[in-house]
C-alpha atoms as a PDB file:
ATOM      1  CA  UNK A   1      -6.199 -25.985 -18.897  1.00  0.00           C
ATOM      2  CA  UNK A   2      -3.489 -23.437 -20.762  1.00  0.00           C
ATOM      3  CA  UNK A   3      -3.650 -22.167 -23.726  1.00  0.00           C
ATOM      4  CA  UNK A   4      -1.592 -21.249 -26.564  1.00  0.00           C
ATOM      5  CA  UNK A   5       2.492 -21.809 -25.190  1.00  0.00           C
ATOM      6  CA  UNK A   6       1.316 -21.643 -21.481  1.00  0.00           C
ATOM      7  CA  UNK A   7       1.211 -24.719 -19.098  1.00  0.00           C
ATOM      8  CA  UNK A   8      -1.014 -25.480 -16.135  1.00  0.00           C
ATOM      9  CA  UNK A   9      -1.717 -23.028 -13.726  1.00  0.00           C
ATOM     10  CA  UNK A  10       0.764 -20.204 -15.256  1.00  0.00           C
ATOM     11  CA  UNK A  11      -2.058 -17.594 -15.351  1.00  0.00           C
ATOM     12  CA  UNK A  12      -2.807 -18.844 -11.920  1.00  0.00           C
ATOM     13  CA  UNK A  13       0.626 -17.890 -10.674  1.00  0.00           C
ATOM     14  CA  UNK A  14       0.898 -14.903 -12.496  1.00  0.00           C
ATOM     15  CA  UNK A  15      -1.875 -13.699 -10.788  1.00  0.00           C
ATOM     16  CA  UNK A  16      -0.810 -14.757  -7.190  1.00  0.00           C
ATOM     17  CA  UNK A  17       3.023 -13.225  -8.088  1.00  0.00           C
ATOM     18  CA  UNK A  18       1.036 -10.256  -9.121  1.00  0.00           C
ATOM     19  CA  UNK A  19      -1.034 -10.019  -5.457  1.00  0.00           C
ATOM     20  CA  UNK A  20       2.234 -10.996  -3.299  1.00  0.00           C
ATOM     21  CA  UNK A  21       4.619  -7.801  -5.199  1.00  0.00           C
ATOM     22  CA  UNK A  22       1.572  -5.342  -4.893  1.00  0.00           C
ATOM     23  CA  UNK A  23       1.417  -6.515  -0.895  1.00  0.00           C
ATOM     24  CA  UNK A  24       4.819  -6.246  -0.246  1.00  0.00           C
ATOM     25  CA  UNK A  25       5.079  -3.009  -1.839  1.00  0.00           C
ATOM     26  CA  UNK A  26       1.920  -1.697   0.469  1.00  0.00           C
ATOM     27  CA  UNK A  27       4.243  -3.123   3.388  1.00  0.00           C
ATOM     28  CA  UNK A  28       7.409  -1.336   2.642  1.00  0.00           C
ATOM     29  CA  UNK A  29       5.520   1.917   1.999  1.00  0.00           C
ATOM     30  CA  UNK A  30       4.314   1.911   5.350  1.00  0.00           C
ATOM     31  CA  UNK A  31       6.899   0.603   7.353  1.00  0.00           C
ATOM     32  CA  UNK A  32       8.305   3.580   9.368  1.00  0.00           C
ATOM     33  CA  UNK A  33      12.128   3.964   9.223  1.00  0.00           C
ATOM     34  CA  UNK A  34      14.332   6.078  11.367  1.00  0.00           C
ATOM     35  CA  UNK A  35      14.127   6.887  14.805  1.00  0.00           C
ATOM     36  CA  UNK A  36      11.001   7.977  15.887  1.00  0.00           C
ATOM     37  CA  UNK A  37       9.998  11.084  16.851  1.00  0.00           C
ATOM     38  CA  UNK A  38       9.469  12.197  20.608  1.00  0.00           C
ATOM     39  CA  UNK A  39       6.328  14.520  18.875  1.00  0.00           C
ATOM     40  CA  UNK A  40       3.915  14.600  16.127  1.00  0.00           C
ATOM     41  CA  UNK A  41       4.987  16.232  12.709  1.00  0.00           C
ATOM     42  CA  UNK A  42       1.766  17.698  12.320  1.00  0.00           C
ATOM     43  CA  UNK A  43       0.123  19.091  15.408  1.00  0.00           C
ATOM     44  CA  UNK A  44       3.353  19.005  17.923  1.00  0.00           C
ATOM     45  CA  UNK A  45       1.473  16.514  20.717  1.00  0.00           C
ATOM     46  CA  UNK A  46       4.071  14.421  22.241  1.00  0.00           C
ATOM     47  CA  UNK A  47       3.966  10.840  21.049  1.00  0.00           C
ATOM     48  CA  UNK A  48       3.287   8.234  24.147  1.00  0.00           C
ATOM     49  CA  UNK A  49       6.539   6.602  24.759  1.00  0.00           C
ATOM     50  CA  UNK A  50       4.819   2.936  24.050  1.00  0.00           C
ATOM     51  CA  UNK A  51       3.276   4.091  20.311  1.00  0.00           C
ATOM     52  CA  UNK A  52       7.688   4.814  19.965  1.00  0.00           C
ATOM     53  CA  UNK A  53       8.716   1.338  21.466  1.00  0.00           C
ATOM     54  CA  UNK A  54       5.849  -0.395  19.420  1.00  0.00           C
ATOM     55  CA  UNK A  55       6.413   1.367  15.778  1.00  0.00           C
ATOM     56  CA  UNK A  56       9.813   2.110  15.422  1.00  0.00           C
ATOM     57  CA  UNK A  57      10.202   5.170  13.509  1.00  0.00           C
ATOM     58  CA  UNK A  58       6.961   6.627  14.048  1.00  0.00           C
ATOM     59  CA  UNK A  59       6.456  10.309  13.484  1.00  0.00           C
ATOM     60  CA  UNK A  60       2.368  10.731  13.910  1.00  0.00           C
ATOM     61  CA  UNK A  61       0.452  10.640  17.290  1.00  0.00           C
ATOM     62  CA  UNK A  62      -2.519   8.093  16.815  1.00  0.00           C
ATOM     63  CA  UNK A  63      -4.934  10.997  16.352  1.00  0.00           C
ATOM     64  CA  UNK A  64      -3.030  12.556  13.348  1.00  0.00           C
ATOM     65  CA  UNK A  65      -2.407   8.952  11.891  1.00  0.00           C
ATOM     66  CA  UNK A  66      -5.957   8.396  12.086  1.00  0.00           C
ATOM     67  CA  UNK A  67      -7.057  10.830  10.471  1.00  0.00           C
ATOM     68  CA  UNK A  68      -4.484   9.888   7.670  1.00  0.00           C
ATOM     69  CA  UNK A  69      -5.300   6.354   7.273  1.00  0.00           C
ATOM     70  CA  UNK A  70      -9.036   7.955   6.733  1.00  0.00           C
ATOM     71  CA  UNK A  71      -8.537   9.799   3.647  1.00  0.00           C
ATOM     72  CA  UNK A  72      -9.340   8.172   0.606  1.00  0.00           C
ATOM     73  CA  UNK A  73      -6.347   7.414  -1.716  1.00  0.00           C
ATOM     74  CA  UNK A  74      -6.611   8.027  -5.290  1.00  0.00           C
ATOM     75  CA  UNK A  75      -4.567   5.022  -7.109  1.00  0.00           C
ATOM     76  CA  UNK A  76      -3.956   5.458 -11.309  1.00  0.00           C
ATOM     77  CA  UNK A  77      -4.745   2.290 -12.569  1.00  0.00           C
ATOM     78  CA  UNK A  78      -4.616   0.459 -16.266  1.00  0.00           C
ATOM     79  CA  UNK A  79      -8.337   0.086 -17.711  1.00  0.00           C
ATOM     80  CA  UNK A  80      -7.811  -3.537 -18.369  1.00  0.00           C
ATOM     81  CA  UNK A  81     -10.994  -3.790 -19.514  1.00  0.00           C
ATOM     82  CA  UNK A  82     -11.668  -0.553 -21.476  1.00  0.00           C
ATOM     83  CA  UNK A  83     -14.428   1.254 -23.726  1.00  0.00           C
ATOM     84  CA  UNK A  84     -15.867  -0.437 -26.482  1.00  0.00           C
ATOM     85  CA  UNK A  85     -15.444   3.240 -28.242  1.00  0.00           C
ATOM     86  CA  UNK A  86     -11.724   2.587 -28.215  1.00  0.00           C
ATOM     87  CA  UNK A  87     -11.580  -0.512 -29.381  1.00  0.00           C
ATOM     88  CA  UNK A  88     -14.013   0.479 -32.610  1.00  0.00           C
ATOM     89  CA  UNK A  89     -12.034   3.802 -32.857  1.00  0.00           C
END
């Protein structure tokens, strides 16, 4: 049911349109471009020649990328929600 000016299922797709651009911007972002490197940026291993054939552009040995992909990552966000102090202030 919509409300207001809305039809059927528009907050619906808003919502998927919404999941699909934030995916495809978490894809691009870690899609490696360029030609990949023969060793690792950080510590200077060489990179095993199948890691370069698999992931073009690759600049991290596994180890290194591993320990990446472990640290947390802080994201700002919008307090959809927010306090009920700001909405009395």
């Amino acid at each position: 049911m919509a409300g207001g000016w809305a039809r059927d299922g528009a907050v619906n797709e808003q919502i998927d349109a919404s999941i699909n651009d934030e995916l495809a911007r978490l894809k691009a972002q870690r899609r490696p471009v360029g030609e990949s490197l023969s060793h690792c940026a950080e510590c200077d291993e060489p990179i095993p020649e199948a890691r370069r054939r698999a992931i073009p552009g690759v600049k991290l040995c596994i180890d290194c990328q591993g320990a990446r992909d472990a640290r947390p990552v802080q994201r700002g966000g919008i307090n959809r929600r927010g306090s009920k102090d700001s909405q009395l202030k």
